[in-house]
Each structure stands twice: as structure tokens, then as C-alpha cells.
N, C-alpha and C. Protein backbone atom coordinates (compact mmCIF):
# COMPACT_ATOMS: atom_id res chain seq x y z
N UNK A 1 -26.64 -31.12 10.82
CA UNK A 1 -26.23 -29.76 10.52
C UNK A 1 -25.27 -29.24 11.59
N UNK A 2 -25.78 -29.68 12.91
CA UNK A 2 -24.86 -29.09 13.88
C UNK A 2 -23.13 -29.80 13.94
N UNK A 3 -22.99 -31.10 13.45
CA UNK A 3 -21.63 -31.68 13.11
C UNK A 3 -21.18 -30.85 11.65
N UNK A 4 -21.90 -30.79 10.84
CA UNK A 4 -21.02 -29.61 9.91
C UNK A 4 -20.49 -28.42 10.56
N UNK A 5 -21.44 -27.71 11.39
CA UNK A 5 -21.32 -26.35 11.44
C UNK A 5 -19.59 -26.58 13.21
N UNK A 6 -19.95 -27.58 13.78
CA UNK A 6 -18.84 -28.11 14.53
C UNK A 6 -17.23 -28.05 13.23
N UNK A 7 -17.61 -28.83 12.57
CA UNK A 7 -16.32 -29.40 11.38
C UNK A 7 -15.89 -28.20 11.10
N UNK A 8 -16.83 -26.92 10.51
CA UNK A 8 -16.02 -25.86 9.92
C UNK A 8 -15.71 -25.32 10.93
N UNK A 9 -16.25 -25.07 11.83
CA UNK A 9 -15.65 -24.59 13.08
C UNK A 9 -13.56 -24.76 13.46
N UNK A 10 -14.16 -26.34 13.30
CA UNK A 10 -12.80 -26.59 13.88
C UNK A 10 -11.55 -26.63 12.56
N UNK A 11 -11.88 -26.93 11.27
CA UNK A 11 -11.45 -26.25 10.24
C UNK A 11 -11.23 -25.17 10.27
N UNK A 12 -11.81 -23.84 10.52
CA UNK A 12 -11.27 -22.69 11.01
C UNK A 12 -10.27 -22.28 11.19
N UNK A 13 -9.96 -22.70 12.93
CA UNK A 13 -9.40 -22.55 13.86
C UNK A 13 -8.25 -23.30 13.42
N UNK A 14 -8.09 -23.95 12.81
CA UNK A 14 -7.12 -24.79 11.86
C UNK A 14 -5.72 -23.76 10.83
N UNK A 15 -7.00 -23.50 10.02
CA UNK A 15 -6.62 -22.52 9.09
C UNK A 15 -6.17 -20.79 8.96
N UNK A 16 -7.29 -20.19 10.13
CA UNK A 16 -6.91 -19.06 10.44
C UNK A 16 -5.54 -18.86 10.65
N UNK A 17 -5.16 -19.13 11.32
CA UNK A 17 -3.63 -18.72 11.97
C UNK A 17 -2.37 -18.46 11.12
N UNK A 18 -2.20 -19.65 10.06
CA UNK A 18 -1.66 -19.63 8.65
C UNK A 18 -1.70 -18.86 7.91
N UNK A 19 -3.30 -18.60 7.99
CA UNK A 19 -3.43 -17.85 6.72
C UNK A 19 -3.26 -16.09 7.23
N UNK A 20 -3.39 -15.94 8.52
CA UNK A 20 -3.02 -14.14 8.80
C UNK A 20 -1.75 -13.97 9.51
N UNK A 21 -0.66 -15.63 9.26
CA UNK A 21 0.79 -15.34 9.31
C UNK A 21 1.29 -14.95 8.53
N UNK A 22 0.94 -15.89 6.99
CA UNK A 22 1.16 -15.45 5.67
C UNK A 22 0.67 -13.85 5.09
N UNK A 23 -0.87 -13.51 5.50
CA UNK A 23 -0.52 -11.82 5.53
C UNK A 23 0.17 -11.43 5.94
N UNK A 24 0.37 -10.99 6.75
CA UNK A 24 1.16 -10.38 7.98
C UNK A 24 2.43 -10.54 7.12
N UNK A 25 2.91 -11.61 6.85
CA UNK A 25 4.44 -11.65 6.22
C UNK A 25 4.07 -10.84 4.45
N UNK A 26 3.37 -11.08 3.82
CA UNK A 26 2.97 -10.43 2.25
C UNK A 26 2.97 -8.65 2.87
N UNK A 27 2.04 -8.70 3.85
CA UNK A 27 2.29 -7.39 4.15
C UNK A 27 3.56 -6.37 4.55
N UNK A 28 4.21 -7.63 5.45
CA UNK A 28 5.44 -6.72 5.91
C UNK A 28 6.50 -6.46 4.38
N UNK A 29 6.66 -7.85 3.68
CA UNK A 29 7.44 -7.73 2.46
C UNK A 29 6.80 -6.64 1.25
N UNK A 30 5.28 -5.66 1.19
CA UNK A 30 5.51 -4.88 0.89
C UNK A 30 5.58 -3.76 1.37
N UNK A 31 5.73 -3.34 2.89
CA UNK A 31 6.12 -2.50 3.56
C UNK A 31 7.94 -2.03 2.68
N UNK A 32 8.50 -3.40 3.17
CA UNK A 32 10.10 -2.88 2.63
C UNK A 32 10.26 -3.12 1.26
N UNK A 33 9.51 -3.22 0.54
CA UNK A 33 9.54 -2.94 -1.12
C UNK A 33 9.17 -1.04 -1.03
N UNK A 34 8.34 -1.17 -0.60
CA UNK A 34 8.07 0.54 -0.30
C UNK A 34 8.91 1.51 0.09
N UNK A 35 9.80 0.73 1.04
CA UNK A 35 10.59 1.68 1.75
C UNK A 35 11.72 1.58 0.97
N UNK A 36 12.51 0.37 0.13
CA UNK A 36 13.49 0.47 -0.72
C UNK A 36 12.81 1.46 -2.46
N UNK A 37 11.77 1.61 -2.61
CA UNK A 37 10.86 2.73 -3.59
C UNK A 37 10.84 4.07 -3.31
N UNK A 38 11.17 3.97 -1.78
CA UNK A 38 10.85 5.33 -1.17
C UNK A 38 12.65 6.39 -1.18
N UNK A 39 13.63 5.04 -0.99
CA UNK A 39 14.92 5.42 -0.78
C UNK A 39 15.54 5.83 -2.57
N UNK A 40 14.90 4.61 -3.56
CA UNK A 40 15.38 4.74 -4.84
C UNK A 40 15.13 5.49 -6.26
N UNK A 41 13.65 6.24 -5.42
CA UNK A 41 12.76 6.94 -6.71
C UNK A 41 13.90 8.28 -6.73
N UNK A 42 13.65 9.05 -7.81
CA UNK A 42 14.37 10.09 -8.02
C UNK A 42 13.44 11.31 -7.55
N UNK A 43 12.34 11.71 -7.78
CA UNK A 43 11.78 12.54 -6.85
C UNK A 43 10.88 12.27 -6.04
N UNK A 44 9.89 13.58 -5.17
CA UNK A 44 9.00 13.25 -4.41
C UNK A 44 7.64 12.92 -4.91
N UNK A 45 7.26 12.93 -5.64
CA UNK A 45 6.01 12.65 -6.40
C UNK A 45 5.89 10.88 -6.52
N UNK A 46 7.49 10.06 -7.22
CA UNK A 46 7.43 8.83 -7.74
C UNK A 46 7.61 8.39 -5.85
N UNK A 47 8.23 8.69 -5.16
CA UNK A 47 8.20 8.69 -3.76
C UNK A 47 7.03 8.74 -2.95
N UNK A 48 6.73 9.69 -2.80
CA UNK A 48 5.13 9.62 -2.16
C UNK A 48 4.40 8.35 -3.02
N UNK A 49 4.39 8.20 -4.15
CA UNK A 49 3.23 7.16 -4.79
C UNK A 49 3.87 6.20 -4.33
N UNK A 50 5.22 5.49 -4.29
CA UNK A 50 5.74 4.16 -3.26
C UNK A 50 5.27 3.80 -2.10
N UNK A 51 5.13 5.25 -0.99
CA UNK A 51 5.19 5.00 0.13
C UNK A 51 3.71 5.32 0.38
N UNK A 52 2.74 5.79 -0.14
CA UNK A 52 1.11 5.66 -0.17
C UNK A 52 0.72 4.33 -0.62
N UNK A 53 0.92 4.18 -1.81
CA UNK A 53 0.03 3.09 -2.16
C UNK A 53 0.47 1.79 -1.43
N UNK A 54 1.87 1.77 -1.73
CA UNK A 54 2.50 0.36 -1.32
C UNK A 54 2.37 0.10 0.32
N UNK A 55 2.38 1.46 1.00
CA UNK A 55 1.98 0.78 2.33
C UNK A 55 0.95 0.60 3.21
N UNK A 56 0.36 1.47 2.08
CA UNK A 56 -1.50 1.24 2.42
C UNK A 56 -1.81 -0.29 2.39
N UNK A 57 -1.47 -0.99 0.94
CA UNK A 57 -1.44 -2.09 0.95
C UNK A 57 -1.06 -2.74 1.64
N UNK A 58 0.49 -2.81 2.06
CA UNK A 58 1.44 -3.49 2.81
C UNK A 58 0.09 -3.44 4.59
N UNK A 59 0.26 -2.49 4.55
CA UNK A 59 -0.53 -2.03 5.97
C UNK A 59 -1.71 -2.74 6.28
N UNK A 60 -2.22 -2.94 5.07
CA UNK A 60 -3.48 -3.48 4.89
C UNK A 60 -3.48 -4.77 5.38
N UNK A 61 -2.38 -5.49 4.48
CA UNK A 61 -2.02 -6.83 4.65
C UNK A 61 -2.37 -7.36 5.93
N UNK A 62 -1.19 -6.59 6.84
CA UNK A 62 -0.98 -6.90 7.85
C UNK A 62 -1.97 -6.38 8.96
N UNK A 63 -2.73 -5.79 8.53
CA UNK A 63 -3.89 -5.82 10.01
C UNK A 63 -4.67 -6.63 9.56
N UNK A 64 -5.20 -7.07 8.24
CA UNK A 64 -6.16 -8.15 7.88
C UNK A 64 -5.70 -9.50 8.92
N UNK A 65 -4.38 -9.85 8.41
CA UNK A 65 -3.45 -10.79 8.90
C UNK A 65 -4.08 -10.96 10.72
N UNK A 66 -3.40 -9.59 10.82
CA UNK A 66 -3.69 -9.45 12.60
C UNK A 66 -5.38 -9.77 13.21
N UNK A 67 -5.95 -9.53 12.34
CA UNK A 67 -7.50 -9.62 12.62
C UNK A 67 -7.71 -10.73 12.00
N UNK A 68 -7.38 -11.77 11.16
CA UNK A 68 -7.28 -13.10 11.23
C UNK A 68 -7.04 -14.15 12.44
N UNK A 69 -5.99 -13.39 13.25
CA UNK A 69 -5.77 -13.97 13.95
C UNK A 69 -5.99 -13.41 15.31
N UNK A 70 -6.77 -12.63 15.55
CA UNK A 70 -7.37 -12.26 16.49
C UNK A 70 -8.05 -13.01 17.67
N UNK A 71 -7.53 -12.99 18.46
CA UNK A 71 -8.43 -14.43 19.78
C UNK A 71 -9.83 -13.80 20.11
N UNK A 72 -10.25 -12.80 20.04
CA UNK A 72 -11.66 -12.21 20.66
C UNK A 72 -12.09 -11.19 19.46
N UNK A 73 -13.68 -10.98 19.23
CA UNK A 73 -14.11 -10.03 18.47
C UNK A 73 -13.55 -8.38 18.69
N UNK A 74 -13.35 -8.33 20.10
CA UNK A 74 -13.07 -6.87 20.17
C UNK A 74 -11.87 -6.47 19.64
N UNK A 75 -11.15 -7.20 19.52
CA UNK A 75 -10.02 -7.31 19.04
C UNK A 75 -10.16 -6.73 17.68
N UNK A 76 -11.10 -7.84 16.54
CA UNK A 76 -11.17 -7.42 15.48
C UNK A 76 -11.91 -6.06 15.21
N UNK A 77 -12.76 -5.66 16.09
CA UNK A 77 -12.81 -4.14 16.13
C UNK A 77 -12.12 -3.06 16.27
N UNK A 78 -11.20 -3.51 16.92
CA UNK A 78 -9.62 -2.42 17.17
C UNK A 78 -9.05 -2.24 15.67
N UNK A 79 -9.25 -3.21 14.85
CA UNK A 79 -8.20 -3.96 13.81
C UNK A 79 -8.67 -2.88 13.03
N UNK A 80 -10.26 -2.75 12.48
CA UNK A 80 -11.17 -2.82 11.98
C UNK A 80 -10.76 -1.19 11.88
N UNK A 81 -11.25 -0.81 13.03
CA UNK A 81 -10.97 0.57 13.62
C UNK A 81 -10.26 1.74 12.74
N UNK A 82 -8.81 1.02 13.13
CA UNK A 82 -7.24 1.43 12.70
C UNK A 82 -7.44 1.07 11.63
N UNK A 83 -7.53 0.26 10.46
CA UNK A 83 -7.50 -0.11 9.28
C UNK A 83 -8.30 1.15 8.62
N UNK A 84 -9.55 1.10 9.25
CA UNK A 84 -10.57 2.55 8.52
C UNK A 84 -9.78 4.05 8.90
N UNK A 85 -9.03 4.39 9.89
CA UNK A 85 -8.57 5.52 10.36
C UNK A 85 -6.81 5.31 8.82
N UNK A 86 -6.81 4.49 8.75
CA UNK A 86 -5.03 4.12 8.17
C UNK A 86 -5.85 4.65 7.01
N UNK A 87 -7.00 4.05 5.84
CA UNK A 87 -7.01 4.56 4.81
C UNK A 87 -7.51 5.81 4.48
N UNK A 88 -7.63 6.53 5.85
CA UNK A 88 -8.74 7.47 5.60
C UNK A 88 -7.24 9.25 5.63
N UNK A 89 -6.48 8.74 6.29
CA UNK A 89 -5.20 9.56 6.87
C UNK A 89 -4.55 9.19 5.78
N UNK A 90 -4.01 8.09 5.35
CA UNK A 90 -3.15 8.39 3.99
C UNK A 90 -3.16 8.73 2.99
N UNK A 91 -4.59 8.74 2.49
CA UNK A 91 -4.81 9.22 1.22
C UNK A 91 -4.84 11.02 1.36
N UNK A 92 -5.57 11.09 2.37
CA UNK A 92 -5.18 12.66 2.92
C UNK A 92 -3.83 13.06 2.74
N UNK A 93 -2.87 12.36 3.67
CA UNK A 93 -1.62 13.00 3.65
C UNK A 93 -0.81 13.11 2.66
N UNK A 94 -1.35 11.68 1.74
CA UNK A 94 -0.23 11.82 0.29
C UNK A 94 -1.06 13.22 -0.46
N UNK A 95 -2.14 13.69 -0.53
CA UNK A 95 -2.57 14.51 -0.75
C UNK A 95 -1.79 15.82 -0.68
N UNK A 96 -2.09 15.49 0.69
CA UNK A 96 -1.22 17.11 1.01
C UNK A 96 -0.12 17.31 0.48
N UNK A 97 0.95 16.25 0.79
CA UNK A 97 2.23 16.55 0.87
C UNK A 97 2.62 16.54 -1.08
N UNK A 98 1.44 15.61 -2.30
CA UNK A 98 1.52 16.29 -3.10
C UNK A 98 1.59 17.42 -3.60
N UNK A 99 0.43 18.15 -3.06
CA UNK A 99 0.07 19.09 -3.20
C UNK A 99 0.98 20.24 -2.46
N UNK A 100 1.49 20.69 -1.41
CA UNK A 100 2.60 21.06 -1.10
C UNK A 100 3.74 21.07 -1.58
N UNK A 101 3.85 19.96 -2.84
CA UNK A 101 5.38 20.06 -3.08
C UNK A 101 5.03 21.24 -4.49
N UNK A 102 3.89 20.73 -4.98
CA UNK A 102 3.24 21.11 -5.99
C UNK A 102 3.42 22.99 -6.07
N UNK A 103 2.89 22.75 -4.89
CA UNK A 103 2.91 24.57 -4.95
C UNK A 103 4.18 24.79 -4.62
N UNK A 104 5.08 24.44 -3.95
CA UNK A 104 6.34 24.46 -3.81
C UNK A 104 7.19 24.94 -5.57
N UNK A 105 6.56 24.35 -6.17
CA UNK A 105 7.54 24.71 -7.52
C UNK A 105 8.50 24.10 -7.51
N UNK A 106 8.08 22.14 -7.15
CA UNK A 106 9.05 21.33 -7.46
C UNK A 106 8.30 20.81 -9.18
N UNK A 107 9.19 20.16 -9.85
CA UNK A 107 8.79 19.41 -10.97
C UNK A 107 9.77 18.38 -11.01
N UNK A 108 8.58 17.41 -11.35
CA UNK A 108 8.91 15.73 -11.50
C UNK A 108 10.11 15.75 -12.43
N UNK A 109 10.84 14.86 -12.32
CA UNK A 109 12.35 14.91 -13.28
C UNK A 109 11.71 13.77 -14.38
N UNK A 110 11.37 14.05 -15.07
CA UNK A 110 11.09 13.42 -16.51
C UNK A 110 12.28 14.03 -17.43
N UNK A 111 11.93 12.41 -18.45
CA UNK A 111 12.64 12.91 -19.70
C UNK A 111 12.49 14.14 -20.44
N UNK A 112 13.56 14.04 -21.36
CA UNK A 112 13.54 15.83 -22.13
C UNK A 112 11.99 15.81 -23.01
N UNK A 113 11.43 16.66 -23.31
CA UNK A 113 9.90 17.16 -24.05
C UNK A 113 10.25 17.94 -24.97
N UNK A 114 9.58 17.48 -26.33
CA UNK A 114 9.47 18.41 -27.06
C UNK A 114 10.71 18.66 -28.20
N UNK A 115 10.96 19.64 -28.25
CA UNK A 115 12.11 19.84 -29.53
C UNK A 115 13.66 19.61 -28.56
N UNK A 116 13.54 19.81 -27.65
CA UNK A 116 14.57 18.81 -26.93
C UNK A 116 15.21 17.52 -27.06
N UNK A 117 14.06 16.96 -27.26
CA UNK A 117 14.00 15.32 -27.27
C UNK A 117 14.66 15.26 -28.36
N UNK A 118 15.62 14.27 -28.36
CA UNK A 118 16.59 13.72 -29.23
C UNK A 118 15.94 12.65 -30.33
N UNK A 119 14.92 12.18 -29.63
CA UNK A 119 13.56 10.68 -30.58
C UNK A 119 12.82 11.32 -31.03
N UNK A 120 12.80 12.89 -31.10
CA UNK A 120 11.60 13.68 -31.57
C UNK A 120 11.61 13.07 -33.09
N UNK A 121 12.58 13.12 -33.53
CA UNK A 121 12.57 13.25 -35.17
C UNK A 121 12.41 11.80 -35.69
N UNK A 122 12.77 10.45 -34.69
CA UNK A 122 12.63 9.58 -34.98
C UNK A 122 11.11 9.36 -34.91
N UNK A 123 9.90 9.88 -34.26
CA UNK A 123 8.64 9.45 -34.22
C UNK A 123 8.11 10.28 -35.26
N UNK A 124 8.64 11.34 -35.75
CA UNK A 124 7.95 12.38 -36.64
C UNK A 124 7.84 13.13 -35.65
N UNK A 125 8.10 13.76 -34.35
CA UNK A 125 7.49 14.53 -33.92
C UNK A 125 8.51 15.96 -33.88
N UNK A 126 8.39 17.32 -32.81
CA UNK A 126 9.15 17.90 -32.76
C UNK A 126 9.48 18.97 -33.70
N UNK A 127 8.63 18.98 -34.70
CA UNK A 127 9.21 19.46 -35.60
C UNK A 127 8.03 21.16 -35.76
């Protein structure tokens, strides 16, 4: 038992490193998917949802990654830490800053509604 528990051991230490380079890189590549979402959406609403979700994720990625590859436990407590403080602050802030625009008396740029709509008559609707 103790040569298995040796083998995965050193299998591990093998594998770790790879595998929270490859986060770390999934993560950073959706960091700048986010940030090219963040530059291309047309308002702040499709904006904020780019740059919340996608870099929560993205973010995510990459401290998993980092705490993969972590040389000491305390380490992965730092990781651990910040990861719980990251999801706990963004969902807040996209909050707010929804909600702020909200009361602001912005509105999302959607298509035309209603007897506007030019397809109204093609669905039956509109009328």
C-alpha cells in the first residue's frame, strides 16, 4: 500500500504543474475574451454580463491553476482565500453597478417592440 500511495505521489508531482499551466492559460484566454466583450457589447448591461461572468470564470481558472501549482499548503490558503473574497465582491459589484445604471434611466438597446417591429405582421403579431 505504501508503494502505491509513493507512485501517486510521484504521479502527482508529475502532473500538477501541467495541469495548473494549462488553467492558468484557459483562464487568462477568458480574461481577454471578456475584455474584447467588454470593448464590443453595445451597452452596459451586455457589458457588465462579459466582464462578471467571464472573469469570474477566467479568474477562477487561474487561481485554481495557481493553487495547483502551489509549492506549500499555505499557499493554497492564500489562493483559497482570494478566490472566496473574488466571488463574493463580484457578484456584489455587477450588482450594483446594474442596478445603478438601472436607476440611472439607462435602457438596454434592443430591437424595435411591438407595432414598431417591422416582423410584427410576419409572426401575426402587432396588430
Amino acid at each position: 500500500m505504501a508503494e502505491l500511495l509513493a507512485q501517486l505521489q510521484t504521479t502527482w508531482d508529475l502532473v500538477r504543474m501541467p495541469l495548473g499551466g494549462l488553467a492558468c492559460l484557459i483562464g487568462g484566454l477568458l480574461c481577454i475574451v471578456s475584455a474584447i466583450g467588454v470593448l464590443r457589447f453595445p451597452d452596459i448591461y451586455t457589458r457588465l454580463h462579459a466582464a462578471s461572468v467571464t472573469d469570474t470564470g477566467g479568474a477562477g481558472l487561474v487561481l485554481l491553476g495557481m493553487a495547483l501549482m502551489a509549492p506549500h499548503w499555505l499557499v493554497l490558503v492564500k489562493v483559497g482565500c482570494i478566490f472566496g473574497l473574488m466571488l463574493l465582491t463580484g457578484a456584489t459589484a455587477a450588482h450594483s453597478l446594474a442596478n445603478a445604471a438601472h436607476t440611472a434611466g439607462m435602457q438596454p438597446k434592443i430591437g424595435p417592440v411591438g407595432r414598431d417591429d417591422p416582423h410584427a405582421d410576419e409572426l401575426g403579431e402587432g396588430h
